[in-house]
Protein backbone atom coordinates (compact mmCIF):
# COMPACT_ATOMS: atom_id res chain seq x y z
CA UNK A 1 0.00 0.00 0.00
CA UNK A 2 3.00 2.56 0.49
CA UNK A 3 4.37 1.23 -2.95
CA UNK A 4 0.62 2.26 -4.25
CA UNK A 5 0.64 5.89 -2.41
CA UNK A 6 4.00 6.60 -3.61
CA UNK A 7 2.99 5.23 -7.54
CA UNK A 8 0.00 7.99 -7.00
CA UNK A 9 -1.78 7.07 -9.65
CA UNK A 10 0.84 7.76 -12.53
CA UNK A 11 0.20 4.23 -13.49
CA UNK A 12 -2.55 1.93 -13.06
CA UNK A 13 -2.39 -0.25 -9.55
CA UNK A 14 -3.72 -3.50 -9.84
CA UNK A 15 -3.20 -5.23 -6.16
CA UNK A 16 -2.56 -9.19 -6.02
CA UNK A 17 -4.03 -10.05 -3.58
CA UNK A 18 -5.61 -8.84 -1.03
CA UNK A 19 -4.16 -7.69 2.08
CA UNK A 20 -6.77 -8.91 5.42
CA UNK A 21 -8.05 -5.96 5.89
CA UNK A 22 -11.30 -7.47 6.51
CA UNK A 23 -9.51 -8.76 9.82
CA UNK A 24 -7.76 -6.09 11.20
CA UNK A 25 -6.74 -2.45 10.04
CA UNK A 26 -9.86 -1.67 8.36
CA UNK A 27 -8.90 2.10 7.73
CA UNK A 28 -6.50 0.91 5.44
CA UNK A 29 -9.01 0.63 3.04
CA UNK A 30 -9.64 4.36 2.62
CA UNK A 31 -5.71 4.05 1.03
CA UNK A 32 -7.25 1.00 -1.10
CA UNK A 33 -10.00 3.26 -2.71
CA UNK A 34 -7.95 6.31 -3.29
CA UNK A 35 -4.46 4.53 -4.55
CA UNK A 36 -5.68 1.15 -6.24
CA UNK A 37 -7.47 1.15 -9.64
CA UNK A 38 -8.51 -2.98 -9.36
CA UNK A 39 -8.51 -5.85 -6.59
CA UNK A 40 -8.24 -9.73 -7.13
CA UNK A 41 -8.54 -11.77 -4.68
CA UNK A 42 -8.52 -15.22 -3.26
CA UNK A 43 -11.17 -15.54 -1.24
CA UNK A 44 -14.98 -15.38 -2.02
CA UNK A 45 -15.88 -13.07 0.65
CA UNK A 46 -13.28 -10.91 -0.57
CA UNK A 47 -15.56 -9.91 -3.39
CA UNK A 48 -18.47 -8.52 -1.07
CA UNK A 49 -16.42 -6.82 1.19
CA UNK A 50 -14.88 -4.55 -1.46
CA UNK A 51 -17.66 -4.44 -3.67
CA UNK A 52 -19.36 -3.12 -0.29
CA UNK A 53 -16.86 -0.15 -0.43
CA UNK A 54 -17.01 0.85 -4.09
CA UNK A 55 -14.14 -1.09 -5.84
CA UNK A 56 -13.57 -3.04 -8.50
CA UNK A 57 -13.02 -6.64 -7.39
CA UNK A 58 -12.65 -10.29 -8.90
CA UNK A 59 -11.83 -13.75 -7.30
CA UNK A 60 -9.68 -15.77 -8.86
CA UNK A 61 -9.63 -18.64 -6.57
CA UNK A 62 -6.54 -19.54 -4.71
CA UNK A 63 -3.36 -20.41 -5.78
CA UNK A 64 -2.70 -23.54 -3.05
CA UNK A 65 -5.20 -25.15 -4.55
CA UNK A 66 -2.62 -26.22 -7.43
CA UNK A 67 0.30 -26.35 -5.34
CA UNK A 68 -0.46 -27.88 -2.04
CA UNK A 69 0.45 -31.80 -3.28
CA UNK A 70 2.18 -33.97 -1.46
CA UNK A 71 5.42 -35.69 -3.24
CA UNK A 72 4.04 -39.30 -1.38
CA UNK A 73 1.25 -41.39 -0.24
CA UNK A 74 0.60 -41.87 3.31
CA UNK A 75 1.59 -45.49 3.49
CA UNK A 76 5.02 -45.14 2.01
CA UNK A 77 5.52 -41.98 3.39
CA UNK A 78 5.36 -43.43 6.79
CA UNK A 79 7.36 -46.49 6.32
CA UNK A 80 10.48 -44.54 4.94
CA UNK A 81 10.71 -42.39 7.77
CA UNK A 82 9.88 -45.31 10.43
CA UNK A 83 6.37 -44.44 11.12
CA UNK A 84 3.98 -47.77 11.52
CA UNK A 85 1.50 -46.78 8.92
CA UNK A 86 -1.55 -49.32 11.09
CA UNK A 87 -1.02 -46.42 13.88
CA UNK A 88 -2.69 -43.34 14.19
CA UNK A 89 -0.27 -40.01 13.40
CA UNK A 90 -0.66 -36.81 14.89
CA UNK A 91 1.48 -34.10 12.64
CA UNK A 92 2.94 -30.69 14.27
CA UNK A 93 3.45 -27.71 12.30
CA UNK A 94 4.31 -25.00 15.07
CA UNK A 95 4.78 -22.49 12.23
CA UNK A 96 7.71 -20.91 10.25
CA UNK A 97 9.08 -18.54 12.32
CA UNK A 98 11.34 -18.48 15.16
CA UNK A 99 9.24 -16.40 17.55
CA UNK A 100 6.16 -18.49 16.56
CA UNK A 101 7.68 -21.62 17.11
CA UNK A 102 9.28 -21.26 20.89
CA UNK A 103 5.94 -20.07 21.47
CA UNK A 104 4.24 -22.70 20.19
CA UNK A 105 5.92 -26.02 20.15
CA UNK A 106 6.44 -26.23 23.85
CA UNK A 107 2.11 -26.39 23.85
CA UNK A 108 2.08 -28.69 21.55
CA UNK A 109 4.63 -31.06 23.13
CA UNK A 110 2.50 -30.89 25.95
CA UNK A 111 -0.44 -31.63 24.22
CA UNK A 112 1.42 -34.67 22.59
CA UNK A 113 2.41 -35.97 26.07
CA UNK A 114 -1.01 -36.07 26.99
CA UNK A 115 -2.45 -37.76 23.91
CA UNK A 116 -0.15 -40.27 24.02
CA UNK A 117 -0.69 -40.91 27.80
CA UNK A 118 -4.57 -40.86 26.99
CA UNK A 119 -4.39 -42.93 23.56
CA UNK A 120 -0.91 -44.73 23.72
CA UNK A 121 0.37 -46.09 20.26
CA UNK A 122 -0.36 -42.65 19.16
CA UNK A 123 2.65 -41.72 16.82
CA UNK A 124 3.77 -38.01 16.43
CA UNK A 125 5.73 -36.01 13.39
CA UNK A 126 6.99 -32.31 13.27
CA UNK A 127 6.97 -30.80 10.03
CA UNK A 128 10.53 -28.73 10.40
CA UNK A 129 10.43 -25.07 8.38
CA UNK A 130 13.12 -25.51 5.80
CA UNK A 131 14.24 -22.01 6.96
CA UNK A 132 14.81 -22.48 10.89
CA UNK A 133 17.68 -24.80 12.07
CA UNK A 134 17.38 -28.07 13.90
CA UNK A 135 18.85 -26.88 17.54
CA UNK A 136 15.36 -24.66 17.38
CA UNK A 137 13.22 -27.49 17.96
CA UNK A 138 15.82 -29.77 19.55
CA UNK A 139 16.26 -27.51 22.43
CA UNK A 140 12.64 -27.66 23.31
CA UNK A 141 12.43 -31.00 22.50
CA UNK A 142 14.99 -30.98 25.38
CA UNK A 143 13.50 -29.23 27.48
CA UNK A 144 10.39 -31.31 27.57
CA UNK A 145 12.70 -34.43 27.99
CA UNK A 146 10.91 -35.51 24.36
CA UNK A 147 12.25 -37.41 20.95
CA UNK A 148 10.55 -37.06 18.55
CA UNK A 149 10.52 -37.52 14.48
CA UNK A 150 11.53 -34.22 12.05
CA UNK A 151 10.96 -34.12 8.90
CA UNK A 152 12.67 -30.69 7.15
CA UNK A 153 10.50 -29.12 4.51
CA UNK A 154 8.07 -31.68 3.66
CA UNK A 155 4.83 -30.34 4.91
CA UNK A 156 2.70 -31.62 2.68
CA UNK A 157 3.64 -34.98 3.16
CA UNK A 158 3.52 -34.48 6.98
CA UNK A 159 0.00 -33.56 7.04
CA UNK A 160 -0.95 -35.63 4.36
CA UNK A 161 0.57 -38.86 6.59
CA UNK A 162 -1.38 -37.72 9.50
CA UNK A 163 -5.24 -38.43 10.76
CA UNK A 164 -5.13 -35.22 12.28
CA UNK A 165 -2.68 -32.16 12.63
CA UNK A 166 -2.10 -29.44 15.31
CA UNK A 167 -1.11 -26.42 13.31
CA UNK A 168 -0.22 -23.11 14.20
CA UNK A 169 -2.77 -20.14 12.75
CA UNK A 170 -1.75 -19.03 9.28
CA UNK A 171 -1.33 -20.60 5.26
CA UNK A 172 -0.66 -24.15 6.60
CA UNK A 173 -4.76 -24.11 8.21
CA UNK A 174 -5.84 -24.01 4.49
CA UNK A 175 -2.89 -26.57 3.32
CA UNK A 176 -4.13 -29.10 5.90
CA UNK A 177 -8.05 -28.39 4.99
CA UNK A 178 -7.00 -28.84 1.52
CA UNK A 179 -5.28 -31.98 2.07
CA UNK A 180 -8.69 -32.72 3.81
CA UNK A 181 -6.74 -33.25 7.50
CA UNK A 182 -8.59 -32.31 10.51
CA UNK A 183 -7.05 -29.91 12.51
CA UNK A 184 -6.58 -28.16 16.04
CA UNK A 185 -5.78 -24.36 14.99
CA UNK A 186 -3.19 -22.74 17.91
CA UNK A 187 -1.69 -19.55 18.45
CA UNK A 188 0.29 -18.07 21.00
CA UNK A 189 2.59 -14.94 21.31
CA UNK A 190 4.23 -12.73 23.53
CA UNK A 191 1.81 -11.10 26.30
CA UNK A 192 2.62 -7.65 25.10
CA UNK A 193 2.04 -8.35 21.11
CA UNK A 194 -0.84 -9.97 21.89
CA UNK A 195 -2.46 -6.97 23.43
CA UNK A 196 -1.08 -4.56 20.90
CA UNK A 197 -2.77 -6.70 18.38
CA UNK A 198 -6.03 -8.27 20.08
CA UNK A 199 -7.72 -4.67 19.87
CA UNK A 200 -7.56 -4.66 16.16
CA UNK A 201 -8.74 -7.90 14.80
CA UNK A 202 -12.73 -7.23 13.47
CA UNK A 203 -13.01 -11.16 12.75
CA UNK A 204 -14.49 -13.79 15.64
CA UNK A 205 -12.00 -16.46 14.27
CA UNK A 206 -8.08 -16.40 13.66
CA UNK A 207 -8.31 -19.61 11.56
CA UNK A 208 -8.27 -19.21 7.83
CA UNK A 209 -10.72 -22.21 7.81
CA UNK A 210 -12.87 -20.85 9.89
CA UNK A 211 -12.59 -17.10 8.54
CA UNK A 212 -13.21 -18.44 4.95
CA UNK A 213 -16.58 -21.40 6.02
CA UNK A 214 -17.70 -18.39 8.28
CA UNK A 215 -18.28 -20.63 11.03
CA UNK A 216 -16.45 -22.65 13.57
CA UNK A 217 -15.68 -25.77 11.15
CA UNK A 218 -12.22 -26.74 13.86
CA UNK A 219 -11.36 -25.74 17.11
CA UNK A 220 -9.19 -23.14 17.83
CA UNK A 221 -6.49 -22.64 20.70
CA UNK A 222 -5.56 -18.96 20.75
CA UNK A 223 -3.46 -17.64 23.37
CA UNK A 224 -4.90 -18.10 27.06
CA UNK A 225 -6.36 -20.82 25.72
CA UNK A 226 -3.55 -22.45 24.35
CA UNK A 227 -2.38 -25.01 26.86
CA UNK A 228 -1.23 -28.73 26.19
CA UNK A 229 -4.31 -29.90 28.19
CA UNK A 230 -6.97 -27.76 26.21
CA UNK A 231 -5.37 -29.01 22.70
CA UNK A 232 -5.04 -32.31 23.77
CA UNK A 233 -8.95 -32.28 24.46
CA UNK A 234 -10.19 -30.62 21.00
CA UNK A 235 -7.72 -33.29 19.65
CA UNK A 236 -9.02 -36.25 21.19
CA UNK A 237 -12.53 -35.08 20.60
CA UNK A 238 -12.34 -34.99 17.48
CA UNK A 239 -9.59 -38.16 16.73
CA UNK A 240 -12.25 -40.54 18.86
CA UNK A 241 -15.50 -39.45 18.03
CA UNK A 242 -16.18 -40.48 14.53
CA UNK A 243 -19.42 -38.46 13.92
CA UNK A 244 -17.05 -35.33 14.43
CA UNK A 245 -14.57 -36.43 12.91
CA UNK A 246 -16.79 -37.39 9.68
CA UNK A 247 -18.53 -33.66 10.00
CA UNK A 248 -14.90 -32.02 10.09
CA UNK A 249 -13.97 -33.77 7.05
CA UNK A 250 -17.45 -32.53 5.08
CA UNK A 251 -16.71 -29.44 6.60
CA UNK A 252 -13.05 -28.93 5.27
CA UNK A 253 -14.54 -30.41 1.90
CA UNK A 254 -17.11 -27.60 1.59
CA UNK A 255 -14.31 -25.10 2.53
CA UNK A 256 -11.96 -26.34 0.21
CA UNK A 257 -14.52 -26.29 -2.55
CA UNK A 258 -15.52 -22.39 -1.70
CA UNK A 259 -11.82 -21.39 -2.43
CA UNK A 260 -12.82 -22.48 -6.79
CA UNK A 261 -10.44 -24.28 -8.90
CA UNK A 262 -7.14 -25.09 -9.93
CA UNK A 263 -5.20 -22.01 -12.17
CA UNK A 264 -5.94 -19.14 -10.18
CA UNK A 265 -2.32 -17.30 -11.55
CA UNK A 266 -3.15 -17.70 -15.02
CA UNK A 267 -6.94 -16.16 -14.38
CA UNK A 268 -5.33 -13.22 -12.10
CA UNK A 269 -3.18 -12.48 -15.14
CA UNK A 270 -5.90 -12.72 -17.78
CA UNK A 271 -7.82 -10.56 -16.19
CA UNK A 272 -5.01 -8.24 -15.54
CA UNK A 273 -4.13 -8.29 -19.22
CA UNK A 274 -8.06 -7.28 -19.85
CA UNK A 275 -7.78 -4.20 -17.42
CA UNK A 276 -4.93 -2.73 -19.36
CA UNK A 277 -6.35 -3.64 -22.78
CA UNK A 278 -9.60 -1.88 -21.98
């Protein structure tokens, strides 16, 4: 949006895609509607929202839809990295930041403690960013007095392996919806971000799933809330109760069918290439 001021108009400003402005910072879109000549979005409810405020708007559909594949299936997956494939998987993805995963992780190790105590033969996996080192997650691995399987940089296959994933708020919510995984959605962050930042969000969900179904389609574990016990009982409750798991998983489907269809690039840029023809 500062690129857009600073262009002032001198050429046209076509903005993909949106920023979530929908979720927090609203008055940013008084910038939108003076310094951007055409939206395109990903998400349906995109198109209302602007429309709402006097902009021109399309959806495209979303771009994960074509990339989010895992390189795998589940049953070899697991025996190459020493999984039992017969056993029930619980993937991690504590996100791919530093700050978000020492925040993060150490609830979801606790969570996995008490699963497993709860439902032993349970079998655990932490999809590793391919941009933070190892000692990250081995020193609160440590900590906890925990070993458990990393795999670096294969998401997709990590969620894909799993029957149901505990994933930190952000992209990989819609990757594991996509991949049609239930999920636990957790957040945490420092004290003081958290109420810089909890006065500003305009949304009554944090999870892209739930933000894009408009209802609460997974649980979420934000904050306060986040503790290993509270995760570990959305987690369960969902892992051993087969009508909720079964609604979850029509849930997610619906979800994942709201975001369109595959080539969402090559539709951004035709209608991009139509703006400037016009």
């Amino acid at each position: 949006l500062r690129l857009a001021k600073d262009i002032n108009k001198r050429v046209p400003v076509i903005y993909y895609t949106s920023p979530q402005i929908w979720a927090s910072r609203s008055g940013r879109i008084a910038t939108i509607k003076k310094f951007v000549d055409k939206m395109i979005v990903f998400f349906p409810f995109e198109v209302d929202f602007y429309k709402l405020h006097g902009l021109d708007v399309d959806f495209v559909g979303h771009p994960l839809l074509e990339t989010v594949k895992p390189t795998q299936d589940k049953q070899t997956f697991l025996h190459d990295i020493g999984l039992n494939p017969s056993q029930s998987t619980i993937a991690l993805l504590p996100g791919s930041r530093r700050s978000e995963i020492t925040n993060i992780l150490p609830v979801m190790l606790d969570a996995a403690i008490l699963m497993q105590k709860q439902t032993p033969g349970l079998q655990f996996i932490i999809a590793q960013a391919p941009n933070i080192d190892e000692y990250v997650y081995e020193d609160i691995l440590k900590k906890k007095g925990m070993t458990l399987l990393m795999e670096k940089g294969r998401a997709y296959d990590c969620i894909n392996a799993s029957d149901l994933a505990l994933v930190a708020s952000g992209t990989a919510t819609l990757e594991a919806a996509i991949l049609g995984k239930p999920l636990v959605v957790i957040y945490k962050m420092s004290l003081l971000n958290y109420l810089l930042y909890k006065p500003q969000v305009r949304v009554p969900y944090i999870g892209m799933v739930n933000i894009v179904a408009g209802k609460k389609v997974v649980p979420e574990c934000i904050q306060f809330k986040a503790t290993g016990k509270n995760i570990a009982h959305e987690a369960l409750s969902i892992l051993h109760n087969t009508q909720e798991y079964d609604r979850v998983l029509k849930e997610l489907s619906s979800m994942k069918a709201s975001l369109g269809q595959p080539g969402a690039p090559l539709r951004a840029a035709q209608i991009i290439a139509k703006f400037l023809s016009r």
